[in-house]
C-alpha atoms as a PDB file:
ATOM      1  CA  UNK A   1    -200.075  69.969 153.825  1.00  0.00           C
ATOM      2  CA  UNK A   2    -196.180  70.537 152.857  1.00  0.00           C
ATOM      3  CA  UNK A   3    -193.350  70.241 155.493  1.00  0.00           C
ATOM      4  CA  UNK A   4    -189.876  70.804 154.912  1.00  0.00           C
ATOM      5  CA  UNK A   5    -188.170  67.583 156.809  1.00  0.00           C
ATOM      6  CA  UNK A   6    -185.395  65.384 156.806  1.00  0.00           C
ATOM      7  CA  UNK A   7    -185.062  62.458 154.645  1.00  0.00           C
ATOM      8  CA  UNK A   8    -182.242  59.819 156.291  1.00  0.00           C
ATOM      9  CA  UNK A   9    -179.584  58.454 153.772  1.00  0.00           C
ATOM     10  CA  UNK A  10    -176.443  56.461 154.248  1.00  0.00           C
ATOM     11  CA  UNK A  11    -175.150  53.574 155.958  1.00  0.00           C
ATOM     12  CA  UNK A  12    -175.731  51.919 159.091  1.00  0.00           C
ATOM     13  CA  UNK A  13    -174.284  53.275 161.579  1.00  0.00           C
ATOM     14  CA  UNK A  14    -173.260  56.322 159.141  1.00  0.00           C
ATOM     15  CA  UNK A  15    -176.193  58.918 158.935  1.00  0.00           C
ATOM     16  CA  UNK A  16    -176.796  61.446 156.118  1.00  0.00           C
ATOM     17  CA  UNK A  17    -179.824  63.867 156.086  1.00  0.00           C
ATOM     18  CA  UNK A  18    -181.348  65.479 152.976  1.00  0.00           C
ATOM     19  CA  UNK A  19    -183.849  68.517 153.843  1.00  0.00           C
ATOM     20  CA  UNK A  20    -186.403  68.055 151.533  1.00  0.00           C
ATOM     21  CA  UNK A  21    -189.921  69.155 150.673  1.00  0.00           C
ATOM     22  CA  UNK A  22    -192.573  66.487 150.937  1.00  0.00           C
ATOM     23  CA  UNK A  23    -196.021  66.415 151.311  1.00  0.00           C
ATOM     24  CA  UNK A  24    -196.598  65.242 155.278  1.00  0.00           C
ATOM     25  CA  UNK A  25    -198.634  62.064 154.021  1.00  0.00           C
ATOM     26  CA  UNK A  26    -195.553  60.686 151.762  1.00  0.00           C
ATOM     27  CA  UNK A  27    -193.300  58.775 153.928  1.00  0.00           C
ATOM     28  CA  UNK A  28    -190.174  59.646 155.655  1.00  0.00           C
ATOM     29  CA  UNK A  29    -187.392  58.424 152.999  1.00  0.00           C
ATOM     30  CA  UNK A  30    -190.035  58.473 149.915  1.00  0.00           C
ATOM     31  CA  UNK A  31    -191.162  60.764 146.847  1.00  0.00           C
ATOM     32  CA  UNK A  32    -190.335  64.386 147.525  1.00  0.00           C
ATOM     33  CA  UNK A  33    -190.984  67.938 146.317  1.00  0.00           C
ATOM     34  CA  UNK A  34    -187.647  69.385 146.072  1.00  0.00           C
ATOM     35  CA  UNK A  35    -184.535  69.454 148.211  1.00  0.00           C
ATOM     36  CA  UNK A  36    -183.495  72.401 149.852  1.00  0.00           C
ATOM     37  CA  UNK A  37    -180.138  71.149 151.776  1.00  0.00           C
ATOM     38  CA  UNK A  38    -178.475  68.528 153.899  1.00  0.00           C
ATOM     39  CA  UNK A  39    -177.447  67.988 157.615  1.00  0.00           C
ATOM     40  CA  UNK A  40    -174.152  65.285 158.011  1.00  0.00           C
ATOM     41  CA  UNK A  41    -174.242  64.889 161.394  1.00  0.00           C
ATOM     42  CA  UNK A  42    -170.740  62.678 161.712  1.00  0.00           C
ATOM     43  CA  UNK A  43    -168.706  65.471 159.254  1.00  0.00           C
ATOM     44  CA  UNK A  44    -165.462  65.854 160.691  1.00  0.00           C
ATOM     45  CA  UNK A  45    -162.880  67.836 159.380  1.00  0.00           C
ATOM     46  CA  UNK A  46    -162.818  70.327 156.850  1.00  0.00           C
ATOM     47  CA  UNK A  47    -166.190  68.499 155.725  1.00  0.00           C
ATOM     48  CA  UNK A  48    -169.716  70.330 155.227  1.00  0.00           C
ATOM     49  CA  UNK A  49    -171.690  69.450 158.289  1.00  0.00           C
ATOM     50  CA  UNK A  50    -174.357  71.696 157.093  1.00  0.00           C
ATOM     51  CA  UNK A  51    -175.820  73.274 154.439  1.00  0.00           C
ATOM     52  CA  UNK A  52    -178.971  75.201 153.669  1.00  0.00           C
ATOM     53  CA  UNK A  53    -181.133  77.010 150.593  1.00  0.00           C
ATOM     54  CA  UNK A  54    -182.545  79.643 152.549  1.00  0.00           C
ATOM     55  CA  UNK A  55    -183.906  81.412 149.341  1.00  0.00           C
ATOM     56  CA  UNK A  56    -185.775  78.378 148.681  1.00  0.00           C
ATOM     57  CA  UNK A  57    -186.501  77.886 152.564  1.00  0.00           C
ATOM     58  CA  UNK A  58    -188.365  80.968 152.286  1.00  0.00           C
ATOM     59  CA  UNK A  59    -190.079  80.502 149.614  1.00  0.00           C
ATOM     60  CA  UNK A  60    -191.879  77.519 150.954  1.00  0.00           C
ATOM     61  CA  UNK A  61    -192.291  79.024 154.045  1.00  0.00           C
ATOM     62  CA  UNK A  62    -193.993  82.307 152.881  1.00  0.00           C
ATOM     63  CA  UNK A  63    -196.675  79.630 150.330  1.00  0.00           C
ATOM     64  CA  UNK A  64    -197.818  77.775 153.379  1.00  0.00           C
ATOM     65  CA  UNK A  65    -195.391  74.774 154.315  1.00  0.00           C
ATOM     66  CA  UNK A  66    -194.327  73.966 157.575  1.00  0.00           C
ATOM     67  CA  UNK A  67    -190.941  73.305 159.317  1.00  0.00           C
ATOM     68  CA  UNK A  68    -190.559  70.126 161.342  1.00  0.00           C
ATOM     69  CA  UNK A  69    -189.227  71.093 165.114  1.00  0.00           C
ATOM     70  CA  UNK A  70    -185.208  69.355 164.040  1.00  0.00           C
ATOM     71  CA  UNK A  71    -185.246  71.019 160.860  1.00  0.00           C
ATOM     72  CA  UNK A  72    -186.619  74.563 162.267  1.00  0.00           C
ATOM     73  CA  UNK A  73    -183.518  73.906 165.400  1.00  0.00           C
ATOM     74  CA  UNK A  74    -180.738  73.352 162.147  1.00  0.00           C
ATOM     75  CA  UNK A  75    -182.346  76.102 160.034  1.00  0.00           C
ATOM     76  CA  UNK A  76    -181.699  78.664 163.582  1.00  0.00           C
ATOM     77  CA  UNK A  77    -177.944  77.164 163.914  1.00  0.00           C
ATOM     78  CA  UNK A  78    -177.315  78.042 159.971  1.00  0.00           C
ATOM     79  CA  UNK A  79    -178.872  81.494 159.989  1.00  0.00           C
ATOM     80  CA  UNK A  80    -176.612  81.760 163.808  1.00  0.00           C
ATOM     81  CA  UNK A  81    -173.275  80.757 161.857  1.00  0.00           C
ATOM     82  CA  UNK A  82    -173.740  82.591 158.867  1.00  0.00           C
ATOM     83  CA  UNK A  83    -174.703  85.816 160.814  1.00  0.00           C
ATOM     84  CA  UNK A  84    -171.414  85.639 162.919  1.00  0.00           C
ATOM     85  CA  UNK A  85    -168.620  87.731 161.350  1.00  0.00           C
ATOM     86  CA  UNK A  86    -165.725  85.699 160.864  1.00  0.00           C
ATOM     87  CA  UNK A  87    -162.410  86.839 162.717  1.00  0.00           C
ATOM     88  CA  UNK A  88    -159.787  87.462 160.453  1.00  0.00           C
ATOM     89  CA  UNK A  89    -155.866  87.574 161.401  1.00  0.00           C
ATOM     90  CA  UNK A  90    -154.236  90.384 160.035  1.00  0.00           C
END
């Protein structure tokens, strides 16, 4: 079976995740199919907490893989803050 999941990088202490396509019996930070985004859960600032292929989400979604319960959760905040219209001051 394929699952799209996250793959932990960085330092101690430091988090990064990579959401990644994997088969489920490779293991959790090993050989992958194809990445498809990231998650940096400590971004502050103007930095990219989160970013997401959904073309390629959907894809791999519509041939058969599944979405682990985290990466479905980030996948519904993307799709929430890309949907919102941004305010713009005139």
């Amino acid at each position: 079976m394929v699952v799209i999941r996250l793959s932990r990088g960085g330092a101690k202490k430091r988090p990064f995740y990579n959401l990644v396509v994997a088969h489920s019996q490779n293991r959790r930070d090993g050989r992958f199919i194809e990445r498809v985004g990231f998650y940096n859960p400590v971004a502050s600032g103007q930095a990219e907490a989160l970013r997401v292929a959904f073309d390629r989400v959907d894809y791999w979604t519509s041939v058969g893989a599944q979405l682990s319960p985290t990466v479905e959760r980030l996948i519904k905040q993307a799709k929430s803050t890309v949907a919102a219209p941004v305010a713009v001051a005139a």
